[in-house]
N, C-alpha and C. Protein backbone atom coordinates (compact mmCIF):
# COMPACT_ATOMS: atom_id res chain seq x y z
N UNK A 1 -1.46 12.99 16.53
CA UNK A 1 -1.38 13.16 15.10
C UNK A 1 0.08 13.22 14.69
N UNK A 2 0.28 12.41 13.67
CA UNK A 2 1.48 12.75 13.21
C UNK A 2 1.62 12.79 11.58
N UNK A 3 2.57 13.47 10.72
CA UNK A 3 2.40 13.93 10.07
C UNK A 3 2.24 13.42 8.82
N UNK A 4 2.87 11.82 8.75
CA UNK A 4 2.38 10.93 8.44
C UNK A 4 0.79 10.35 8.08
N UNK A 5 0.40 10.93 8.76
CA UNK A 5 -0.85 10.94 8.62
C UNK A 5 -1.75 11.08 7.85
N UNK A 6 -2.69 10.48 7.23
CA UNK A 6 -3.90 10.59 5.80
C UNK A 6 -4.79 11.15 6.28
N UNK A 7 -5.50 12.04 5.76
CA UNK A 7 -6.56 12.46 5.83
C UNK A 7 -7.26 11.27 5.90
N UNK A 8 -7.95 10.71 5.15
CA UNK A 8 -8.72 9.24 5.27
C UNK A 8 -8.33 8.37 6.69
N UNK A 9 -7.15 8.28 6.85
CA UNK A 9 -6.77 7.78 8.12
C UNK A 9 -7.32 8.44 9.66
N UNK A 10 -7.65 9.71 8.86
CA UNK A 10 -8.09 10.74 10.24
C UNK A 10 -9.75 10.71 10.03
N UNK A 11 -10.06 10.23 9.01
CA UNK A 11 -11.76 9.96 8.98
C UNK A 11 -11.96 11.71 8.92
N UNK A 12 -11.33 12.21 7.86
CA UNK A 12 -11.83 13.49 6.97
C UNK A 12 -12.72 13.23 6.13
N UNK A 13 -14.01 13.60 6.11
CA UNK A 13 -15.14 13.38 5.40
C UNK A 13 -15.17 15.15 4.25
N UNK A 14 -15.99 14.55 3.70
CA UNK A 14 -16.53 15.53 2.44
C UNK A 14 -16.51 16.97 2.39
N UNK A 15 -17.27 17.09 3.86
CA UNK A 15 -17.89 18.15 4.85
C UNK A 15 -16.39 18.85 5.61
N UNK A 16 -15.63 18.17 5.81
CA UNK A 16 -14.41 18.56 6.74
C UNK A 16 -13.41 19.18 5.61
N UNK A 17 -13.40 18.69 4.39
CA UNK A 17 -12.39 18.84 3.72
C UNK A 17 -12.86 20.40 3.20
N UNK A 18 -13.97 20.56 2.82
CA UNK A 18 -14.94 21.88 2.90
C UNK A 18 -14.19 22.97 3.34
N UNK A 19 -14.49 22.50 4.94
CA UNK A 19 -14.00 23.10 6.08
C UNK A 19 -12.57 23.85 6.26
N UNK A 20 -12.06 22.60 5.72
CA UNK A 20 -10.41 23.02 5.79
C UNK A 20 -10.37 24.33 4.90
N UNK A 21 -10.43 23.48 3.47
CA UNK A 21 -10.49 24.60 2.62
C UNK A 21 -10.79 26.27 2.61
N UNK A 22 -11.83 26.10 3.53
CA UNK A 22 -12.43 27.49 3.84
C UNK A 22 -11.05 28.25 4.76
N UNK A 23 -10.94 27.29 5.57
CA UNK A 23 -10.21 28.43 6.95
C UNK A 23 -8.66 28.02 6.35
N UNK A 24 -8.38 27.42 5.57
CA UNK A 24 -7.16 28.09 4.76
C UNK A 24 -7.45 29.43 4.16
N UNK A 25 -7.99 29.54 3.53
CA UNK A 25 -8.35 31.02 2.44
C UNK A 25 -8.60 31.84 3.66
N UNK A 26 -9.73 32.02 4.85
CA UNK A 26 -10.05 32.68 5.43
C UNK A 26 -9.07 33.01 6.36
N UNK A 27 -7.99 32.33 7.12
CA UNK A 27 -7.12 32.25 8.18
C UNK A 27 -5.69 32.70 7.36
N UNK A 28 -5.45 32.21 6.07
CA UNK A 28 -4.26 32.04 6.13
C UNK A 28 -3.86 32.73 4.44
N UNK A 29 -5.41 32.87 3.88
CA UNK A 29 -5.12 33.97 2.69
C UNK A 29 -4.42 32.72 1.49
N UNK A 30 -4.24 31.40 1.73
CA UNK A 30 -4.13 30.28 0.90
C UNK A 30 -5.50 29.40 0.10
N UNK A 31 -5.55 29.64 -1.41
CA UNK A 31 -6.46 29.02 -1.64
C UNK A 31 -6.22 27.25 -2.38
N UNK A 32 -7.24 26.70 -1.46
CA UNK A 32 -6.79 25.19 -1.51
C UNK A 32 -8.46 24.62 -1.68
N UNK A 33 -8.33 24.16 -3.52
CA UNK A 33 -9.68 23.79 -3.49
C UNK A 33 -9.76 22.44 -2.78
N UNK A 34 -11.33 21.86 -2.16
CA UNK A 34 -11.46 20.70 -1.86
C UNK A 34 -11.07 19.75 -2.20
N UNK A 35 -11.40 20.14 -3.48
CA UNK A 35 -11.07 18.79 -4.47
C UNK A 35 -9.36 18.47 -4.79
N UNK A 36 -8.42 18.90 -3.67
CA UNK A 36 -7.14 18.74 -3.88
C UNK A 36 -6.60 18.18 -2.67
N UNK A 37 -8.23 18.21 -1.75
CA UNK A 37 -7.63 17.44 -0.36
C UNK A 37 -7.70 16.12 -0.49
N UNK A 38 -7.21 15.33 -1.29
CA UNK A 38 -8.03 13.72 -0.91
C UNK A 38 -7.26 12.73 0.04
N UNK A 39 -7.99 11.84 0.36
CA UNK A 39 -7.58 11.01 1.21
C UNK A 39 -6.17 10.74 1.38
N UNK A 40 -5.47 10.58 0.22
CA UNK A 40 -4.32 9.82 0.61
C UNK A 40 -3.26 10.95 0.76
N UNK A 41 -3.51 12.18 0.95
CA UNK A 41 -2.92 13.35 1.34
C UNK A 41 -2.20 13.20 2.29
N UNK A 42 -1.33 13.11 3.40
CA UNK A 42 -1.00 13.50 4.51
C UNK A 42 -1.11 14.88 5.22
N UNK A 43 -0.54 14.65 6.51
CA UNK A 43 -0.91 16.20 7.10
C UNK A 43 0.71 16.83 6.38
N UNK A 44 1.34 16.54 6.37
CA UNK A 44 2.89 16.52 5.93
C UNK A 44 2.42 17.09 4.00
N UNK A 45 1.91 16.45 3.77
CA UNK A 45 1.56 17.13 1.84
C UNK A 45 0.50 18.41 2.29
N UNK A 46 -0.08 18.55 2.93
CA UNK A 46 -1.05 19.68 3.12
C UNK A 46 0.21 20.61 3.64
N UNK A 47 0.78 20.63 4.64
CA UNK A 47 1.57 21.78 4.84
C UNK A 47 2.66 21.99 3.81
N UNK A 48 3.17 21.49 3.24
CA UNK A 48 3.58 21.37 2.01
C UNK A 48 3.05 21.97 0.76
N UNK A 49 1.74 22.11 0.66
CA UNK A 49 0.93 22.59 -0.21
C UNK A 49 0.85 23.89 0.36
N UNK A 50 0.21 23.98 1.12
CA UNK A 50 -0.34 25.58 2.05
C UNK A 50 1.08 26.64 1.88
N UNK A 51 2.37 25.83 2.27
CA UNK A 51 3.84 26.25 2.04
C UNK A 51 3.94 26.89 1.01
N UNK A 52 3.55 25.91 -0.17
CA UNK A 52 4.25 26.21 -1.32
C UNK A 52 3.19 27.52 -2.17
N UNK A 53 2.19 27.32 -1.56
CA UNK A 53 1.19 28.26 -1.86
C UNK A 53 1.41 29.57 -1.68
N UNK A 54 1.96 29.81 -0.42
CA UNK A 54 2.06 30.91 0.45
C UNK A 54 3.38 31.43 -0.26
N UNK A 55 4.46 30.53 -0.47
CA UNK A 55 5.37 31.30 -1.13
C UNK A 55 5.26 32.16 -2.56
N UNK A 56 4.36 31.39 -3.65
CA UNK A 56 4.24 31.74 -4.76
C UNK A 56 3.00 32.32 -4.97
N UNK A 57 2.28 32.94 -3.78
CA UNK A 57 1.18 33.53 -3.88
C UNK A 57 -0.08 32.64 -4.89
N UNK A 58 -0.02 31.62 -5.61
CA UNK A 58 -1.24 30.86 -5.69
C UNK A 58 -2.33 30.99 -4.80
């Protein structure tokens, strides 16, 4: 994996993005609705997001 990387490229389905979502909030106290994971996301914009989350308490 590299960070470059799309979600869509990684064959993240509906169900996974769910997933994520959850064990952000649950693991990491970051809330990241589904509907903000989409495909053309990278893994690089998600940590980026989760980041920027975590700093400004969102």
């Amino acid at each position: 994996m590299h960070p470059e990387a799309t979600l869509g490229a990684l064959d993240v389905d509906s169900l996974t993005t769910v997933e994520i979502s959850i064990r952000l909030e649950r693991d990491l106290g970051v809330t990241v609705g589904d509907d903000e994971l989409q495909p053309d996301l990278t893994l690089a914009d998600v940590a980026d997001l989760v980041d920027s989350r975590r700093t400004t308490g969102v």
